[in-house]
Protein backbone atom coordinates (compact mmCIF):
# COMPACT_ATOMS: atom_id res chain seq x y z
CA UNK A 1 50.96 66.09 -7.36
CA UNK A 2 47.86 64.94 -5.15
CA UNK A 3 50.70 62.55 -3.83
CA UNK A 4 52.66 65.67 -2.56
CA UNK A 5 49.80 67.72 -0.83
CA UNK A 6 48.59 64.24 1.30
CA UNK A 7 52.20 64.15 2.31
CA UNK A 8 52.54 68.06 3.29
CA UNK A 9 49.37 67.52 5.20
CA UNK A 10 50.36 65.13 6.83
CA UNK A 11 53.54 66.41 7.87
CA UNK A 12 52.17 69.68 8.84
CA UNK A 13 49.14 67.90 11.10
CA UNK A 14 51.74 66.25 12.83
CA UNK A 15 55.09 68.10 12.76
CA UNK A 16 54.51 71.43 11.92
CA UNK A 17 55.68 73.40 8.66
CA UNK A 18 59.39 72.33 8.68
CA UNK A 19 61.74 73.29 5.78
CA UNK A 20 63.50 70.33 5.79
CA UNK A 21 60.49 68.16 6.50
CA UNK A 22 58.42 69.84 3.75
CA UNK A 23 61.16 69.19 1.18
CA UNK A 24 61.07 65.54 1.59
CA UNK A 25 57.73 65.91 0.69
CA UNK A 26 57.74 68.37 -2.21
CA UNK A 27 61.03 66.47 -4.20
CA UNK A 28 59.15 62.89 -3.94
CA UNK A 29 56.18 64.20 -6.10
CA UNK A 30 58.38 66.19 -8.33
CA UNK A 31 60.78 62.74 -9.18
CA UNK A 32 57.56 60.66 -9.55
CA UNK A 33 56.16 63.53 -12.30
CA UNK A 34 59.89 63.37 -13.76
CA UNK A 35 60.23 59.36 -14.24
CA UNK A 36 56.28 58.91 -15.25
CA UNK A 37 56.14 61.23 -17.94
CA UNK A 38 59.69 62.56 -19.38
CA UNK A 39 61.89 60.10 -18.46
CA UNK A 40 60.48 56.56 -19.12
CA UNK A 41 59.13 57.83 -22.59
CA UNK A 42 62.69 59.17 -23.45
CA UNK A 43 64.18 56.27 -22.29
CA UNK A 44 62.04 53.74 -23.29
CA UNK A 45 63.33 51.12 -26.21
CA UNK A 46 67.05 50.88 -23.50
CA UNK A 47 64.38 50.16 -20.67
CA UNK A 48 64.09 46.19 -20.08
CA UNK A 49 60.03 44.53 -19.88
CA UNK A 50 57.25 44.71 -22.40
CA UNK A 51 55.12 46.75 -19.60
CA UNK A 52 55.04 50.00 -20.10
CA UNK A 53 53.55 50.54 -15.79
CA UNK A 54 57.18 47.90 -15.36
CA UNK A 55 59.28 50.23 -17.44
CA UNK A 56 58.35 53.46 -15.06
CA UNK A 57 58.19 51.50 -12.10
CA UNK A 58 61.92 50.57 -12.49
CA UNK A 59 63.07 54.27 -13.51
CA UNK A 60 61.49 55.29 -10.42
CA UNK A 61 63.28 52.68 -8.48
CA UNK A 62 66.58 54.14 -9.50
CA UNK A 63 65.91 57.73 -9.23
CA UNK A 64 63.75 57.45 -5.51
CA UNK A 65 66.82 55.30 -4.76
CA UNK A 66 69.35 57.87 -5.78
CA UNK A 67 67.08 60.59 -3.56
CA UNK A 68 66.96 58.49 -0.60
CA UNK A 69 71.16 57.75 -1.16
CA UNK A 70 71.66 61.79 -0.98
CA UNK A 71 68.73 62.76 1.57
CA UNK A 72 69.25 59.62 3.71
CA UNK A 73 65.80 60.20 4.90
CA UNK A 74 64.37 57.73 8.29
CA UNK A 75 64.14 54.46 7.24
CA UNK A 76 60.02 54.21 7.73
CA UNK A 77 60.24 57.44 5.42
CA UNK A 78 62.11 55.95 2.63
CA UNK A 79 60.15 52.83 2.53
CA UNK A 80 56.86 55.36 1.97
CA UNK A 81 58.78 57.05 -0.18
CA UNK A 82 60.08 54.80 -2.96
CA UNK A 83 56.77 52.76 -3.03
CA UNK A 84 54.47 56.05 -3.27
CA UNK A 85 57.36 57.30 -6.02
CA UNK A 86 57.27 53.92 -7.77
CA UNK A 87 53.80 53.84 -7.85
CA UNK A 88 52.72 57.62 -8.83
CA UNK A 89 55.68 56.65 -11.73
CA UNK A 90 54.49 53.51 -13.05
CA UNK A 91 51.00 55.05 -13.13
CA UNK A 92 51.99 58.07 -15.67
CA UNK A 93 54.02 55.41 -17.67
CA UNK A 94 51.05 53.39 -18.16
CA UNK A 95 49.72 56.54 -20.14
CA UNK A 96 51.87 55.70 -22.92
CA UNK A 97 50.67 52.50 -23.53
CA UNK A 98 48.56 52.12 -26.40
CA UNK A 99 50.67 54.58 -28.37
CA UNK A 100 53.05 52.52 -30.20
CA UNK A 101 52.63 51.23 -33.42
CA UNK A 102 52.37 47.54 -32.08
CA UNK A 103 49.87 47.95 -29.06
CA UNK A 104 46.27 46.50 -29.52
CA UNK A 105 43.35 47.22 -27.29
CA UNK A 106 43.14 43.76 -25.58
CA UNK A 107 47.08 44.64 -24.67
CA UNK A 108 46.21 47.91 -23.35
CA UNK A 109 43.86 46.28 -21.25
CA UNK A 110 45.65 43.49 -19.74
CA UNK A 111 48.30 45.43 -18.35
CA UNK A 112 45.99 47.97 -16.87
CA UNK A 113 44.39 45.02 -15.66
CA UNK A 114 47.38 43.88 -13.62
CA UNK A 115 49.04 47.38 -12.69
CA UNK A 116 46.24 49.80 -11.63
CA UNK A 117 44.92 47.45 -8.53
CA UNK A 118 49.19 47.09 -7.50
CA UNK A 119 49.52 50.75 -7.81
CA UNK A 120 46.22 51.84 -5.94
CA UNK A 121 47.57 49.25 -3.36
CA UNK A 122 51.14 50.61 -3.01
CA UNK A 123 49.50 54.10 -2.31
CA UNK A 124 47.00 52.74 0.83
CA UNK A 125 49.67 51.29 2.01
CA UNK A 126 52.62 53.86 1.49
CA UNK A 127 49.83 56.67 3.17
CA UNK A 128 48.94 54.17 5.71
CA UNK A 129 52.15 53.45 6.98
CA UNK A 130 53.68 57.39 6.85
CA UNK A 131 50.44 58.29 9.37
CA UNK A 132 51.99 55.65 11.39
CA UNK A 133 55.11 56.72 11.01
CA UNK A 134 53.98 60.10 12.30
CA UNK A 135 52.04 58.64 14.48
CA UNK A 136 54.90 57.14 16.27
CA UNK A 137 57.30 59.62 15.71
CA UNK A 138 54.90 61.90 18.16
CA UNK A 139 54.57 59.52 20.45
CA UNK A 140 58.24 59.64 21.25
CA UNK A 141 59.21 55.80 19.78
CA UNK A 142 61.62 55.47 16.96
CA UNK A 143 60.96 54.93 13.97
């Protein structure tokens, strides 16, 4: 939920405490929370990949996709939105790895490996490009 106060923060530095605005901050967090941890493990023998950080990467996909379909949030916004939602996801998935019967250490470490440095990367870069999206958005320009 860290995800969520950064993103209230931000909007409030730069917009003000908006209803509307705040809410497209508060529902991101709780659909990343959602996928990670109840829905991938529910879900997870009819979810395709070995990956455990792939399976709740792609759940996130469809559910951040199916938020940004209803809310039709700015475009800059959505893009910030599905990657911090896909990455917050895939990180509480990879929680769950280890706990099946078949999972050996060196497996559990090879796809933390691989995922953790993508997913730390997909935040910079989702936070990095919303302050410029705020950025710009006070300026005047379109985003």
């Amino acid at each position: 939920m860290g995800f969520t106060a950064v993103s209230a923060i931000i909007t409030i530095i730069f917009q003000g405490a908006d209803g509307l605005t705040l809410l497209y901050d508060v529902v991101p967090g709780i659909i990343a929370v959602v996928c990670g941890a109840f829905l991938t493990p529910l879900f997870l023998p009819y979810i395709p990949g070995r990956a455990f950080s792939l399976k709740g990467a792609l759940v996130a996909v469809v559910f951040s996709g199916l938020f940004v379909g209803v809310m039709v949030p700015p475009l800059s916004y959505s893009i910030f939105m599905v990657g911090t939602v896909v990455a917050i996801s895939s990180f509480l998935a990879i929680n769950f790895t280890g706990a099946g019967t078949f999972t050996s250490l060196s497996g559990v470490k090879k796809e933390m490996r691989y995922s953790l440095p993508f997913q730390a990367g997909m935040i910079v870069v989702a936070i990095v490009g919303r302050i410029i999206t705020e950025v710009l958005l006070k300026a005047g320009g379109g985003v």
